[in-house]
C-alpha atoms as a PDB file:
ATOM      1  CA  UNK A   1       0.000   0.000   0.000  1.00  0.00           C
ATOM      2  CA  UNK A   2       1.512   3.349  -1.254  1.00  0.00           C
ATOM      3  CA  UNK A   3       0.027   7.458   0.262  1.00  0.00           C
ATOM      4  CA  UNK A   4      -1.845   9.229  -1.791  1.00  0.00           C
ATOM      5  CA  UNK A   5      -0.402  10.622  -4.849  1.00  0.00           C
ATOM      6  CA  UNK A   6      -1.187  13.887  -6.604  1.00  0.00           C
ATOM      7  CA  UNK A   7      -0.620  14.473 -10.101  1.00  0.00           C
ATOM      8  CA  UNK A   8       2.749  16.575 -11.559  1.00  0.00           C
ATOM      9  CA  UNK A   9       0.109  19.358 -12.749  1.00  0.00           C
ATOM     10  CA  UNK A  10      -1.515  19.619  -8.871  1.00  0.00           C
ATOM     11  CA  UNK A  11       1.866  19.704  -7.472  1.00  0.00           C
ATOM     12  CA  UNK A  12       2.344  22.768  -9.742  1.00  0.00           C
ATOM     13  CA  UNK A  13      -0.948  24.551  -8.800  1.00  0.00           C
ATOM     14  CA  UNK A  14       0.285  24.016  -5.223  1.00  0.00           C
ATOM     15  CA  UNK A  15       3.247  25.546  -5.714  1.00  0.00           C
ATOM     16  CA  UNK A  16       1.662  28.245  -7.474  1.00  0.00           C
ATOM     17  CA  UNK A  17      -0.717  28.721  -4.361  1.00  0.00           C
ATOM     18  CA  UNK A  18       2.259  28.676  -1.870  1.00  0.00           C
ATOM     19  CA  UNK A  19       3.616  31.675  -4.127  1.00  0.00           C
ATOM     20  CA  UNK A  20       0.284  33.901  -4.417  1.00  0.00           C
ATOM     21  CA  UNK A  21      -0.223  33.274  -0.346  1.00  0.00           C
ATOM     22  CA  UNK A  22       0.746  36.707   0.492  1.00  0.00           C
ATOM     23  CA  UNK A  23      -0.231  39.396   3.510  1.00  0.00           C
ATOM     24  CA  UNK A  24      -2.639  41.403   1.955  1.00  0.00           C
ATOM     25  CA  UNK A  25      -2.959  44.939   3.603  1.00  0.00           C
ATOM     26  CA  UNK A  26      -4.949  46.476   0.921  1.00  0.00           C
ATOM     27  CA  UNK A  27      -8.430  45.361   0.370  1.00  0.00           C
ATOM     28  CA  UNK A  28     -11.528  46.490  -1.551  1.00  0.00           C
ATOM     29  CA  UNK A  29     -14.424  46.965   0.787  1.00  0.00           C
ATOM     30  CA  UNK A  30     -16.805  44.434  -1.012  1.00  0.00           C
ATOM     31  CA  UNK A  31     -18.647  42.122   1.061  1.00  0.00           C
ATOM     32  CA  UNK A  32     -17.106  38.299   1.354  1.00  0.00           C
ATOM     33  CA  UNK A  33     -19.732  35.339   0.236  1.00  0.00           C
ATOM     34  CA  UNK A  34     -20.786  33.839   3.565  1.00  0.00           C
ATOM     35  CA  UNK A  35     -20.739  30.443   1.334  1.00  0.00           C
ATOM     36  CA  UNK A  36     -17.541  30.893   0.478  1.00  0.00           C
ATOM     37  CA  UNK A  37     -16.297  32.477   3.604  1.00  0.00           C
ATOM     38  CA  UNK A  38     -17.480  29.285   5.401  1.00  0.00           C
ATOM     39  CA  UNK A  39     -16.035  26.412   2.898  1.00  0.00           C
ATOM     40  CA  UNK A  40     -13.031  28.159   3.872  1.00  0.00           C
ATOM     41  CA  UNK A  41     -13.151  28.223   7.773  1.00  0.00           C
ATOM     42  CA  UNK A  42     -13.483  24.640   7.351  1.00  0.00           C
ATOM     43  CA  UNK A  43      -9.682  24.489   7.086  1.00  0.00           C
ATOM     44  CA  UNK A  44     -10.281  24.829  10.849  1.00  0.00           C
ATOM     45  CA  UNK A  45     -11.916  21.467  11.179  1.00  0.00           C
ATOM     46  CA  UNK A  46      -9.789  19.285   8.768  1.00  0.00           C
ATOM     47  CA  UNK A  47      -6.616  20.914  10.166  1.00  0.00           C
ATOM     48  CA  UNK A  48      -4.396  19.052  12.877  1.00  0.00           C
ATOM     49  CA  UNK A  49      -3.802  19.898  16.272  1.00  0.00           C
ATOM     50  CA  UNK A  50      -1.656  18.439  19.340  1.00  0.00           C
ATOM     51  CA  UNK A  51      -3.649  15.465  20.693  1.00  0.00           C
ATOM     52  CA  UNK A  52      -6.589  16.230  18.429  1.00  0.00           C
ATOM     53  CA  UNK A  53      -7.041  19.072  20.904  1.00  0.00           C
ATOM     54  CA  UNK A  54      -8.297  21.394  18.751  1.00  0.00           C
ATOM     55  CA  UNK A  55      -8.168  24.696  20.835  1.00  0.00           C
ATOM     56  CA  UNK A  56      -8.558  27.571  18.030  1.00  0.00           C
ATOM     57  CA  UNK A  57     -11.339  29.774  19.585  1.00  0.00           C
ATOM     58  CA  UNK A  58     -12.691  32.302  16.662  1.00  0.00           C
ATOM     59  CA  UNK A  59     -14.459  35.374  17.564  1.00  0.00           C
ATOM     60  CA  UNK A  60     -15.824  37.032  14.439  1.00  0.00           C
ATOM     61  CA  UNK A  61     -14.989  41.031  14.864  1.00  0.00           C
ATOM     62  CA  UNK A  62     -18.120  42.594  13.397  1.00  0.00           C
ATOM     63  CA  UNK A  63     -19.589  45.363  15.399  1.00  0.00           C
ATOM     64  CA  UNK A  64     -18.377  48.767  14.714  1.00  0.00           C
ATOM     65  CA  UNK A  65     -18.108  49.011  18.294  1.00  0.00           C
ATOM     66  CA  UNK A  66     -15.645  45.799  18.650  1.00  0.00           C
ATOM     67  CA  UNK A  67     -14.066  46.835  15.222  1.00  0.00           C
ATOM     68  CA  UNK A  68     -13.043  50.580  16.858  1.00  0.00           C
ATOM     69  CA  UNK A  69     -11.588  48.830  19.637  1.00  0.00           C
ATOM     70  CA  UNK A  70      -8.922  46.631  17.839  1.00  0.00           C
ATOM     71  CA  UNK A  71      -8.251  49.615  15.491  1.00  0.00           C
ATOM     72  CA  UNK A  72      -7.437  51.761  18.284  1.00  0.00           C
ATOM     73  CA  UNK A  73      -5.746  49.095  19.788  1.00  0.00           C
ATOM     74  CA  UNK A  74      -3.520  48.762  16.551  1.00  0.00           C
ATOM     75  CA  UNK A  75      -2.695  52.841  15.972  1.00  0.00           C
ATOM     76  CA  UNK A  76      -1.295  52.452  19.954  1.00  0.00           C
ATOM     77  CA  UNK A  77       0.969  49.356  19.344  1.00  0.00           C
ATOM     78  CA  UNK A  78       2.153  50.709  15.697  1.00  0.00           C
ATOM     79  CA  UNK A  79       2.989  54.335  17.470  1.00  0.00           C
ATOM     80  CA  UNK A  80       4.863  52.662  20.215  1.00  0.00           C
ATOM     81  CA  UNK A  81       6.566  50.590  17.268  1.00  0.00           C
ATOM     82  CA  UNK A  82       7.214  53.245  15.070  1.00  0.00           C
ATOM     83  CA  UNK A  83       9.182  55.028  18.040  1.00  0.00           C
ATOM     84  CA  UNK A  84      11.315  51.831  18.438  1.00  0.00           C
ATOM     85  CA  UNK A  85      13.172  53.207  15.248  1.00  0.00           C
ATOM     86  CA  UNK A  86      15.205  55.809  14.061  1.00  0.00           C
ATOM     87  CA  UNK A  87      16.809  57.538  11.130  1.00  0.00           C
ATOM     88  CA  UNK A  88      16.080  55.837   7.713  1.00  0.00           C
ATOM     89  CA  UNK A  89      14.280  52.521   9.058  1.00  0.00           C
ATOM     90  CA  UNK A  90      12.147  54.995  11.076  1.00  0.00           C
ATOM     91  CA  UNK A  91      10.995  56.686   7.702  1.00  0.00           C
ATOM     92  CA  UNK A  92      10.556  53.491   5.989  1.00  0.00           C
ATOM     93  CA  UNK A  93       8.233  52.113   8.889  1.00  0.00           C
ATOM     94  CA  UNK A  94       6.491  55.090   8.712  1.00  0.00           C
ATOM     95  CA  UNK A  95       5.379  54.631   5.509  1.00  0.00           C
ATOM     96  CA  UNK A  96       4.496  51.097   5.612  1.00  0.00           C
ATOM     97  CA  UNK A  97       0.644  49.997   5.370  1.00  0.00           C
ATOM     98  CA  UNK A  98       0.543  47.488   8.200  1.00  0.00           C
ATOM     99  CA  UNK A  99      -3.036  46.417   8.558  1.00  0.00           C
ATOM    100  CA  UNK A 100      -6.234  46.464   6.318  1.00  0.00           C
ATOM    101  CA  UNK A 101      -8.533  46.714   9.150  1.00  0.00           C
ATOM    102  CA  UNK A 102     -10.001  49.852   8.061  1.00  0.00           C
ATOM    103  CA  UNK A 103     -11.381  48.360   4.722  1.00  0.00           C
ATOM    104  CA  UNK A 104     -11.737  44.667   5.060  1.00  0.00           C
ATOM    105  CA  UNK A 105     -15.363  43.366   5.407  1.00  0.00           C
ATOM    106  CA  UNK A 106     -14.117  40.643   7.331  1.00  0.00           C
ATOM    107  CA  UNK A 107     -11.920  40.405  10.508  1.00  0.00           C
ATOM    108  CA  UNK A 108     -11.327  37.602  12.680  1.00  0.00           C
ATOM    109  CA  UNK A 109      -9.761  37.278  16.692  1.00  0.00           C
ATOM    110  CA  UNK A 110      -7.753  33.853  16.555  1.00  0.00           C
ATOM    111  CA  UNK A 111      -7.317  32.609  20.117  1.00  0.00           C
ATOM    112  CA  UNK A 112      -5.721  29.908  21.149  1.00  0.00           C
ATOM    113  CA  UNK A 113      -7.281  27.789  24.500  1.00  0.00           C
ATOM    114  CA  UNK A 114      -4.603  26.357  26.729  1.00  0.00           C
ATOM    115  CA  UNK A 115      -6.787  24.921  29.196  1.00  0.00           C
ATOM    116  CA  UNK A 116      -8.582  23.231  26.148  1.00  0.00           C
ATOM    117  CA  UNK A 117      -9.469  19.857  27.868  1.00  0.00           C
ATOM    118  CA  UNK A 118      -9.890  18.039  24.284  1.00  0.00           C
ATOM    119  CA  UNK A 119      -7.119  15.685  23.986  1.00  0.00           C
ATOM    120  CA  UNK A 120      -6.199  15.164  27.471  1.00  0.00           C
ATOM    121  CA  UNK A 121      -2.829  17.130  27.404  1.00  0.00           C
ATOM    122  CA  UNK A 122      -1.338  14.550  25.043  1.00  0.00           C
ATOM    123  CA  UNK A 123       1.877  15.652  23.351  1.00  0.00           C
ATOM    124  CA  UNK A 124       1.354  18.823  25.495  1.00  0.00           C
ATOM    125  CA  UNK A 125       2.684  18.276  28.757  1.00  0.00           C
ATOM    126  CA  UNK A 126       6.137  19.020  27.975  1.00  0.00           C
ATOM    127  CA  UNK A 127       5.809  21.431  25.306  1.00  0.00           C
ATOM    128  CA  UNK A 128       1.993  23.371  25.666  1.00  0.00           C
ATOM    129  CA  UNK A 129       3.220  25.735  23.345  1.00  0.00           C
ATOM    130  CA  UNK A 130       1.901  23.218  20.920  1.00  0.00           C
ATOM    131  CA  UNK A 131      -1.191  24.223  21.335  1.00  0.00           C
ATOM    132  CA  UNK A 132      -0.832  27.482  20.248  1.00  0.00           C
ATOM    133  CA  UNK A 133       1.514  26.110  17.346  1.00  0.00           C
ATOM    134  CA  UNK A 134      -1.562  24.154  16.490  1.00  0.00           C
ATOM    135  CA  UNK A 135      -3.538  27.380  15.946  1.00  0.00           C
ATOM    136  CA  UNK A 136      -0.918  29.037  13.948  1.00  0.00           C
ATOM    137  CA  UNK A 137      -0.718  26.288  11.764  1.00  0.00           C
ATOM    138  CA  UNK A 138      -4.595  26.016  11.443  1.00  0.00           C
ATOM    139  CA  UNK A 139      -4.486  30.010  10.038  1.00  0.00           C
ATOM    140  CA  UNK A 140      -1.989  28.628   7.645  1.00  0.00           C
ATOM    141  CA  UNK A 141      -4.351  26.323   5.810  1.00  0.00           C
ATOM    142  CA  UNK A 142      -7.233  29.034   6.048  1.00  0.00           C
ATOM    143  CA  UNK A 143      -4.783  31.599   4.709  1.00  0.00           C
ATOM    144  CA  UNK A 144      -4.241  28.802   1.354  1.00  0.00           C
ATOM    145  CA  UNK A 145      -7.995  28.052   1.383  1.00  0.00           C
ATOM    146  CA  UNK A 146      -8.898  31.774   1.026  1.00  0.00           C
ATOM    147  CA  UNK A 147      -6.218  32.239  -1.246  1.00  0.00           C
ATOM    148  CA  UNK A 148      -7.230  29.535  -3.981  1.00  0.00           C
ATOM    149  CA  UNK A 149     -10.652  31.553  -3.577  1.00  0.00           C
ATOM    150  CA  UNK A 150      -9.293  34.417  -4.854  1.00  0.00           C
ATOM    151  CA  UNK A 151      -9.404  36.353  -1.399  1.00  0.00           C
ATOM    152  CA  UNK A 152      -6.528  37.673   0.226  1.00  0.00           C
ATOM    153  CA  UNK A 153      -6.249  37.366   4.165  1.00  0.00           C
ATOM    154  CA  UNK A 154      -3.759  39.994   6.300  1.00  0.00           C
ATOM    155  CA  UNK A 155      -2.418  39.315   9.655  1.00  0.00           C
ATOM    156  CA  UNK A 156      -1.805  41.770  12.096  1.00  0.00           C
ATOM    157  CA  UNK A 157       0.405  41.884  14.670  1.00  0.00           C
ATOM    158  CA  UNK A 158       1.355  45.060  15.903  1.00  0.00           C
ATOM    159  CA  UNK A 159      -1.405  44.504  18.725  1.00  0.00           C
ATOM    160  CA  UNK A 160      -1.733  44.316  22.886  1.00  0.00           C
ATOM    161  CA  UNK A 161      -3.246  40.836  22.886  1.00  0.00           C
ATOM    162  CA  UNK A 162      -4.383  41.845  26.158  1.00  0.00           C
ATOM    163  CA  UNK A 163      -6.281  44.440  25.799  1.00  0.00           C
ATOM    164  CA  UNK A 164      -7.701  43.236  22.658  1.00  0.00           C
ATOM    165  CA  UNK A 165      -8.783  39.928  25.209  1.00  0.00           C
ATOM    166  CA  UNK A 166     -10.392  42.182  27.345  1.00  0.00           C
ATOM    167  CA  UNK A 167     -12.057  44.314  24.673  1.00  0.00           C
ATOM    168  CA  UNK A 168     -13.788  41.605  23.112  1.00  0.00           C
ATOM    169  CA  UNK A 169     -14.542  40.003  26.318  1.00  0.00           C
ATOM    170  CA  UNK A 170     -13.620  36.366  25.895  1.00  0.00           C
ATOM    171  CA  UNK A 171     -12.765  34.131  28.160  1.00  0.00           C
ATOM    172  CA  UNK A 172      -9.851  34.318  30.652  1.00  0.00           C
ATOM    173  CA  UNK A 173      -7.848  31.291  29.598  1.00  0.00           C
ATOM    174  CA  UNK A 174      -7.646  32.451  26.081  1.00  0.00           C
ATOM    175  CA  UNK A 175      -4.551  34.148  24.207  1.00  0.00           C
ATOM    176  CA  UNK A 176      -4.565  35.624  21.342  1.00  0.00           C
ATOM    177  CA  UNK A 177      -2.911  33.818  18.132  1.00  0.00           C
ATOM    178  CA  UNK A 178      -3.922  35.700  15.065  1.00  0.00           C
ATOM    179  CA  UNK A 179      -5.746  39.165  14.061  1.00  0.00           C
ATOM    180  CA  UNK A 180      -7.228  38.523  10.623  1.00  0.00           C
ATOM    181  CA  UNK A 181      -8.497  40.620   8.078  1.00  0.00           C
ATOM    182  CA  UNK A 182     -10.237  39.057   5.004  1.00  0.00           C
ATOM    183  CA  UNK A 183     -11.760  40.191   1.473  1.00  0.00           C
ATOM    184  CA  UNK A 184     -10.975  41.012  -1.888  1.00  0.00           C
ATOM    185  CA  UNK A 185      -7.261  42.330  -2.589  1.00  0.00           C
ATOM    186  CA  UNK A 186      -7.211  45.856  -4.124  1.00  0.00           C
ATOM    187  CA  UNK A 187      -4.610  44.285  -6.916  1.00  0.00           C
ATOM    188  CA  UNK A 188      -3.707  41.208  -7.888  1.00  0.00           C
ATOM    189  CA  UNK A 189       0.268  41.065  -6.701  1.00  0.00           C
ATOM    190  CA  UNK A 190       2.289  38.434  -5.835  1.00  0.00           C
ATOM    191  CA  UNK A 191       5.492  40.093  -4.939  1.00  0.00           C
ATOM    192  CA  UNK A 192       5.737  40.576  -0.730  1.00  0.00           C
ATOM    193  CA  UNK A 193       4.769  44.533   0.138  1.00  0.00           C
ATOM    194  CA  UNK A 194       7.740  44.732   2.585  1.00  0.00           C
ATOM    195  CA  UNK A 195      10.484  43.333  -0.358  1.00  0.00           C
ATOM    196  CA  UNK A 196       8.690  46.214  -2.813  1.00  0.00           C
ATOM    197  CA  UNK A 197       8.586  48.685  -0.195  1.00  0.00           C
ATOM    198  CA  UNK A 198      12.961  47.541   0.708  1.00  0.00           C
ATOM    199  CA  UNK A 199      12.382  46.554   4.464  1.00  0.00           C
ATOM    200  CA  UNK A 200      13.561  43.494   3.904  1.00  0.00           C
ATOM    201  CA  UNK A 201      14.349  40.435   0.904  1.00  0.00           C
ATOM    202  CA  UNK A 202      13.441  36.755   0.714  1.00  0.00           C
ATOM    203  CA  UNK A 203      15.710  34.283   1.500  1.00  0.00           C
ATOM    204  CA  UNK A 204      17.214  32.942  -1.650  1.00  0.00           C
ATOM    205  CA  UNK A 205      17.686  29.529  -0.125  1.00  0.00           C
ATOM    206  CA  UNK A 206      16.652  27.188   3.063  1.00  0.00           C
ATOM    207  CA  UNK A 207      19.241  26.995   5.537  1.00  0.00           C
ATOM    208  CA  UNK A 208      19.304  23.333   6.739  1.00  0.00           C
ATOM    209  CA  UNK A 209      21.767  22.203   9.538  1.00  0.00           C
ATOM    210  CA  UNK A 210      22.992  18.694   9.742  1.00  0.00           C
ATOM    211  CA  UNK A 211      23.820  16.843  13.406  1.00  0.00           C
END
């Protein structure tokens, strides 16, 4: 008995996927397809997780009430950030777009529970951070899954997960993984924003150790 093979022109689509995956920051405001927007959250339920845990907790970010509070909460973080630089990196940063969550329709709060009690702590005990692994990896496969759509998703980090908790009021045990903002990209663009804008360049190759 052999795995499951793919065909040469799948593997190619793939790879053409993994290369339009991109952070999208600029989005049109059009509204997202519930249909679509929920054959892609399935990537939540076929994607693995440390003992078949499965702690991602999504809260969808939809009141304009809810949606001021992150937004605030990102302009503090990306101040404080900003003044974390000087000279010519300070200028760049400056002029960096680093969120969409002005424009796109839909925005997500990824959390990650660590007192999840699916799974019974296995392959958790001595590294829980799997858990929250488990989440990031989770937002990978939605990030794909919207992308083969034709949507574009945008992460944001530059956020006090705390007070973003507490703003949304979830529950105490949860930290926050991912900030995600979803819809239509402005352009179609597979080159990175931060290589066009010169903060930083791609790794040419994978640097690979051997013990």
């Amino acid at each position: 008995m052999t795995g499951k093979a793919f065909s040469p022109a799948f593997r190619a689509e793939l790879a053409e996927l993994l290369r339009w995956r991109r952070d999208v920051r600029r989005f049109r405001t059009d509204p997202v397809d519930e249909t679509v927007l929920a054959r892609c959250l399935d990537a939540f339920r076929l994607a693995p997780s440390v003992g078949l845990s499965e702690p991602w907790r999504l809260v969808r970010v939809g009141s304009p009430a809810a949606r001021e509070a992150a937004l605030t909460n990102f302009q503090a973080a990306n101040a404080e950030a900003l003044s974390g630089y000087d000279g010519d990196r300070a200028e760049r940063y400056a002029g960096l777009k680093l969120s969409g969550m002005r424009e796109a329709p839909v925005q997500l709060a990824v959390f990650c529970d660590d007192s999840a009690p699916k799974g019974a702590g296995l392959g958790a005990r001595t590294m829980p951070e799997m858990r929250r692994y488990s989440v990031a990896g989770a937002v990978m496969q939605l990030w794909l899954m919207l992308r083969a759509e034709g949507l574009g998703l945008g992460w944001v980090s530059i956020l006090d997960p705390d007070r973003l908790a507490a703003d949304l009021g979830v529950d105490e045990g949860w930290r926050l993984v991912a900030y995600l903002c979803i819809g239509w990209p402005e352009t179609d663009d597979c080159e990175p924003e931060l290589e066009k804008a010169g903060w930083e360049q791609r790794a040419a190759d994978v640097p690979v150790e051997w013990r």
